[in-house]
C-alpha atoms as a PDB file:
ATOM      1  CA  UNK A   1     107.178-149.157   6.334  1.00  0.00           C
ATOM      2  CA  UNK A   2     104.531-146.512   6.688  1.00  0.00           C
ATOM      3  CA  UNK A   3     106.958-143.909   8.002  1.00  0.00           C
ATOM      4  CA  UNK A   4     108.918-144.615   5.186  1.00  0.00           C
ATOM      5  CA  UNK A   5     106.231-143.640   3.037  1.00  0.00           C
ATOM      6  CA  UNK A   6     105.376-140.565   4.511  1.00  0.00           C
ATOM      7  CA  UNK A   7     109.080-139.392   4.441  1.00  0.00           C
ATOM      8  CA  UNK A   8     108.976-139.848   0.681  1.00  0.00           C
ATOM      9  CA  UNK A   9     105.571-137.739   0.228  1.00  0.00           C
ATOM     10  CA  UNK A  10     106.833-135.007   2.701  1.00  0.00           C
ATOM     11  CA  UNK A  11     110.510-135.215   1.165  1.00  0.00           C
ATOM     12  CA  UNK A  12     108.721-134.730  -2.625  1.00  0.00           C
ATOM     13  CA  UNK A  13     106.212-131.873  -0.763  1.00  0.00           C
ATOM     14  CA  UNK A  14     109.081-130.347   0.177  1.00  0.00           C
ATOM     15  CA  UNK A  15     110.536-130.875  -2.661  1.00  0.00           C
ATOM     16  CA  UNK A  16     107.503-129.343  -4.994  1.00  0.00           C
ATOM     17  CA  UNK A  17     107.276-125.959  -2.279  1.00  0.00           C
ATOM     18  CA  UNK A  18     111.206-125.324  -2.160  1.00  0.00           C
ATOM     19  CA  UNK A  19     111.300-125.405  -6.803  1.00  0.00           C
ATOM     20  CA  UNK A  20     107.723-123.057  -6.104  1.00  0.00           C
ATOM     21  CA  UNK A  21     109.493-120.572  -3.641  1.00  0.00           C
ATOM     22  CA  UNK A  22     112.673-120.667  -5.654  1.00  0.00           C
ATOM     23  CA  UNK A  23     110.671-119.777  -8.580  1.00  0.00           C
ATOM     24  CA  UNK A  24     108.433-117.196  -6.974  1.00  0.00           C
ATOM     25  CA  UNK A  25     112.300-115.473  -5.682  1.00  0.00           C
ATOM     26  CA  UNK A  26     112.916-115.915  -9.626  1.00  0.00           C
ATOM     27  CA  UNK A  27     110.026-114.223 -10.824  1.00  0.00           C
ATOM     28  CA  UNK A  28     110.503-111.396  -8.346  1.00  0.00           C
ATOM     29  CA  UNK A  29     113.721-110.687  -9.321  1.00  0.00           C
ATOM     30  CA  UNK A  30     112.813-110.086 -12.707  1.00  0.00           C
ATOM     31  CA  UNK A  31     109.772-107.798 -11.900  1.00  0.00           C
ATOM     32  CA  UNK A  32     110.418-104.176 -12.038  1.00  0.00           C
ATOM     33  CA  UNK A  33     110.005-102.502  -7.862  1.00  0.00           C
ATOM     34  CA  UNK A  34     107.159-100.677  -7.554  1.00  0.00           C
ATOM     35  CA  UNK A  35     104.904 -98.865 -10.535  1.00  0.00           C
ATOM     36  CA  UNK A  36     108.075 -96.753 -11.582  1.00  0.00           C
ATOM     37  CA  UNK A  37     111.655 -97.674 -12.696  1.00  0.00           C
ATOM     38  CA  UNK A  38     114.492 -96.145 -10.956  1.00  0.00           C
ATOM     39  CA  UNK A  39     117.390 -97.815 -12.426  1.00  0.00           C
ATOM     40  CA  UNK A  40     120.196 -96.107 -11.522  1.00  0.00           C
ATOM     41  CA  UNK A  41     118.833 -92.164 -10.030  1.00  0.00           C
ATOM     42  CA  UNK A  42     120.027 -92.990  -6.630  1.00  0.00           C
ATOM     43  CA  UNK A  43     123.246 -93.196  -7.809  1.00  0.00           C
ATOM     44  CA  UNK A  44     123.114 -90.293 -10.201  1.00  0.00           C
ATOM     45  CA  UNK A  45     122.160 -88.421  -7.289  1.00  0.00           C
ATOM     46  CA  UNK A  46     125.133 -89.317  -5.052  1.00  0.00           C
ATOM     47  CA  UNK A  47     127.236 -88.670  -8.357  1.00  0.00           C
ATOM     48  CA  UNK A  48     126.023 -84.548  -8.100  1.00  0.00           C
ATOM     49  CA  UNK A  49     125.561 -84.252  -4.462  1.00  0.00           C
ATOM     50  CA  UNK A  50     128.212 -86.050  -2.749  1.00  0.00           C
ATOM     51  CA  UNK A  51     131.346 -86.673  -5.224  1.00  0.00           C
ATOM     52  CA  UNK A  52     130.428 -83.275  -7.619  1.00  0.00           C
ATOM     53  CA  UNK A  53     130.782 -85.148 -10.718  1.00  0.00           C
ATOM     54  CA  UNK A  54     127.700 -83.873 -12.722  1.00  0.00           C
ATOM     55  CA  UNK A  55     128.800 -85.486 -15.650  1.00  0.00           C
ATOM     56  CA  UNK A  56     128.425 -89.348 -14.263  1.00  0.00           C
ATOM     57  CA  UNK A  57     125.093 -87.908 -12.624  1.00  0.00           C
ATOM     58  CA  UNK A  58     123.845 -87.187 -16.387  1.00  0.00           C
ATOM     59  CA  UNK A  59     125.485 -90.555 -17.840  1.00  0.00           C
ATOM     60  CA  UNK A  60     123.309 -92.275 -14.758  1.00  0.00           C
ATOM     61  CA  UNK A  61     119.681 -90.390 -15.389  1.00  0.00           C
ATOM     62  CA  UNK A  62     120.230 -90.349 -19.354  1.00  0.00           C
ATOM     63  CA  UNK A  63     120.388 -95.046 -18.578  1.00  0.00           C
ATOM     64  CA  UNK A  64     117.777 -94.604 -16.254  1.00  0.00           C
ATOM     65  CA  UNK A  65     115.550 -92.831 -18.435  1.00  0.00           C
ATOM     66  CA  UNK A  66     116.391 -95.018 -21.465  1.00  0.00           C
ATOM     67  CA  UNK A  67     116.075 -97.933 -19.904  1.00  0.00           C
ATOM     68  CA  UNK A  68     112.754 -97.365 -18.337  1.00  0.00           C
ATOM     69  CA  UNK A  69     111.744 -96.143 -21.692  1.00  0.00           C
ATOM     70  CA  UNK A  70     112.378 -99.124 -24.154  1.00  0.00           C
ATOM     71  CA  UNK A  71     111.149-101.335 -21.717  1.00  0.00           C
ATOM     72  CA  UNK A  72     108.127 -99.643 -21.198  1.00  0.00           C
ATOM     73  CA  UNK A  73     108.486 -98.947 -17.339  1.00  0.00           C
ATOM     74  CA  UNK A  74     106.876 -95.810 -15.811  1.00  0.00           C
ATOM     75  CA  UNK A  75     109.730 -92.822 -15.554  1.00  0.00           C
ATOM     76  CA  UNK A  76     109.568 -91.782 -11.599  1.00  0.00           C
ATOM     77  CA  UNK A  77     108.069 -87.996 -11.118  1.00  0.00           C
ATOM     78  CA  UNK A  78     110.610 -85.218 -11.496  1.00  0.00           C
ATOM     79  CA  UNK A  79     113.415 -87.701 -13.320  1.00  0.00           C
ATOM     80  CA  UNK A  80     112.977 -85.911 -16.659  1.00  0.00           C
ATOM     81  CA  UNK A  81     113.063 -82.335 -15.025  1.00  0.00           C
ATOM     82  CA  UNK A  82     116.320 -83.347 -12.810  1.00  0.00           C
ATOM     83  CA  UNK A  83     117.805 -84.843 -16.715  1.00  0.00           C
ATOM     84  CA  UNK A  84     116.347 -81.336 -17.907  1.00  0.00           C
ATOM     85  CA  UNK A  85     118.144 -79.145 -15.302  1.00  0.00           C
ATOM     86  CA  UNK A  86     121.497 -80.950 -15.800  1.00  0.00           C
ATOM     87  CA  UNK A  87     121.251 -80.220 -19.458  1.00  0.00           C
ATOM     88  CA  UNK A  88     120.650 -76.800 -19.162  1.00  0.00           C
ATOM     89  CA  UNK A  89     123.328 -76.246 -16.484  1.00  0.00           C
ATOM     90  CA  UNK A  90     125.714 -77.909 -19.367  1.00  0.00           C
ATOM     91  CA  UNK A  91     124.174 -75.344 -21.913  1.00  0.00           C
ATOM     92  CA  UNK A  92     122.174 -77.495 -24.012  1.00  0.00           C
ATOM     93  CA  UNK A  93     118.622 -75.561 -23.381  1.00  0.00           C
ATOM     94  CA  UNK A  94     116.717 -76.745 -26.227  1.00  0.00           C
ATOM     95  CA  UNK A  95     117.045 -80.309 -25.150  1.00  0.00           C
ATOM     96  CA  UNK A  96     116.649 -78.677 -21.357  1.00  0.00           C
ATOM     97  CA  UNK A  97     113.263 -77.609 -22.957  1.00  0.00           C
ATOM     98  CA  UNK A  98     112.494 -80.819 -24.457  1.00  0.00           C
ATOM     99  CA  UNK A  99     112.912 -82.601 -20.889  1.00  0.00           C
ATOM    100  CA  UNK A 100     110.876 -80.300 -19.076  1.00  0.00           C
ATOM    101  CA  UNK A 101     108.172 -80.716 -21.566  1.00  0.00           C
ATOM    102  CA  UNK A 102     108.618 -84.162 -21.070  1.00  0.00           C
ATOM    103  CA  UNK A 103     108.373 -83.878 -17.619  1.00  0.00           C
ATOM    104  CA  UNK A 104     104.625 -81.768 -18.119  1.00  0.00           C
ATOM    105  CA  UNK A 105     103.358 -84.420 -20.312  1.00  0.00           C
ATOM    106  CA  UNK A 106     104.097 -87.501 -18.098  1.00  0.00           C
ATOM    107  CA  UNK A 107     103.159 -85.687 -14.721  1.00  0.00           C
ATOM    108  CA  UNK A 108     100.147 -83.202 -15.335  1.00  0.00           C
ATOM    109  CA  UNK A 109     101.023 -81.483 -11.422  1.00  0.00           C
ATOM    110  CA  UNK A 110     104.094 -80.557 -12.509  1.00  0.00           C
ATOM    111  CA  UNK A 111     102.735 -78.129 -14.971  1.00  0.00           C
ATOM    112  CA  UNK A 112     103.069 -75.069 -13.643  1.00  0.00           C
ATOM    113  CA  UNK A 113     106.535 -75.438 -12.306  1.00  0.00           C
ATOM    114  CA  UNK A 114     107.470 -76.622 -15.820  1.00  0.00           C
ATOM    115  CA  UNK A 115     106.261 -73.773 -17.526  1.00  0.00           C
ATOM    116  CA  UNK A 116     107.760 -71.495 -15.505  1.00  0.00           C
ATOM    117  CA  UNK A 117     111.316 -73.146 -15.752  1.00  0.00           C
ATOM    118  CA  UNK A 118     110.833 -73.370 -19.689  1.00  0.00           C
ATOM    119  CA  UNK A 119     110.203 -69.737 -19.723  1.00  0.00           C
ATOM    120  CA  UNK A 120     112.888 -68.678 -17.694  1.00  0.00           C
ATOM    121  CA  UNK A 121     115.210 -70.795 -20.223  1.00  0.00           C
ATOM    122  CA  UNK A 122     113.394 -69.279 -23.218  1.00  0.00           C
ATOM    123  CA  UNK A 123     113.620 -66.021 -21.645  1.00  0.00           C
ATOM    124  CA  UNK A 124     117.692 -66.599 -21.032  1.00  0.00           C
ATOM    125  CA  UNK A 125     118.039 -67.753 -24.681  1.00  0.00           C
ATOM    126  CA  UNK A 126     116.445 -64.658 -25.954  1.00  0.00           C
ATOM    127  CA  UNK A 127     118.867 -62.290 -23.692  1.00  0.00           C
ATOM    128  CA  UNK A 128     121.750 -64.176 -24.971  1.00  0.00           C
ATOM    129  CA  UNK A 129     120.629 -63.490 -28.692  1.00  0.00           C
ATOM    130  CA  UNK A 130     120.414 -60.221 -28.115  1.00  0.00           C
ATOM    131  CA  UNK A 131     123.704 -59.725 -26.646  1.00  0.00           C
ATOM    132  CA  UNK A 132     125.368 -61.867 -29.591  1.00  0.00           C
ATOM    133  CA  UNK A 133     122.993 -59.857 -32.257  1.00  0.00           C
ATOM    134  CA  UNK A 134     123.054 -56.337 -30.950  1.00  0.00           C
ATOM    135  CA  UNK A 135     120.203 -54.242 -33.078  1.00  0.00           C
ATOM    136  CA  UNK A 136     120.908 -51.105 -35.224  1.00  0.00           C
ATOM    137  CA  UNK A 137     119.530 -48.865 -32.618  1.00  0.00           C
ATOM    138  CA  UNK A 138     122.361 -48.915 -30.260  1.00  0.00           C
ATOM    139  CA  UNK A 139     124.746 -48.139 -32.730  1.00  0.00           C
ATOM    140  CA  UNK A 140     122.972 -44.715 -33.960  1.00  0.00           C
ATOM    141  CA  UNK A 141     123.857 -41.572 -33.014  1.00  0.00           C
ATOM    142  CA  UNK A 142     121.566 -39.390 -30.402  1.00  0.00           C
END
């Protein structure tokens, strides 16, 4: 009669520990990894590197970086720069601009890099201006 006892109390120990792990697994789960959110940039990187689809890459990094945003999970270093470069290889530069400034707010060590790519694009905007607009003084006479 007393080992039957003790079965009981270990079964409902057991019992108590299993619903505790269980709901330790559960609340793991639901935790974001680490202090950033990666959501989907591994894939987004196999997207431009292995298969050459750039477009899928941007469709991945554009969720990522929503996602971490609305739920107020830390965007991993160099994310919005790699978002930036894609748009500017597509031809959007302003919103290449936007990223990269993004990308100096968030991470403070990236800020020289940054402001050397948004130059570069501001200094490729320019140039294409110019060659769209070409001034009066070409077209004078010597």
């Amino acid at each position: 009669m007393g080992i039957g006892k003790n079965s009981v109390g270990f079964a409902s120990y057991l019992n108590k520990l299993l619903s505790l792990v269980a709901l330790a697994f559960f609340l793991n789960g639901c935790a974001p990894s680490g202090i950033f959110y990666w959501g989907d940039y591994e894939d987004s990187l196999y997207q431009r590197y292995i298969e050459q689809n750039s477009a899928q890459a941007e469709v991945y990094l554009q969720e990522t970086i929503t996602d971490a945003e609305r739920n107020h999970y830390r965007v991993p270093p160099g994310v919005y720069a790699d978002y930036g470069f894609l748009l500017y290889r597509r031809g959007d530069k302003q919103a290449a601009i936007a990223f990269f400034n993004k990308e100096k707010r968030t991470y403070p060590e990236s800020v020289m890099l940054m402001e050397k790519l948004i130059e570069r694009v501001r200094l490729q905007m320019e140039q294409e201006i110019l060659r769209e607009n070409p001034s009066t003084d070409s077209g004078r006479e010597p």
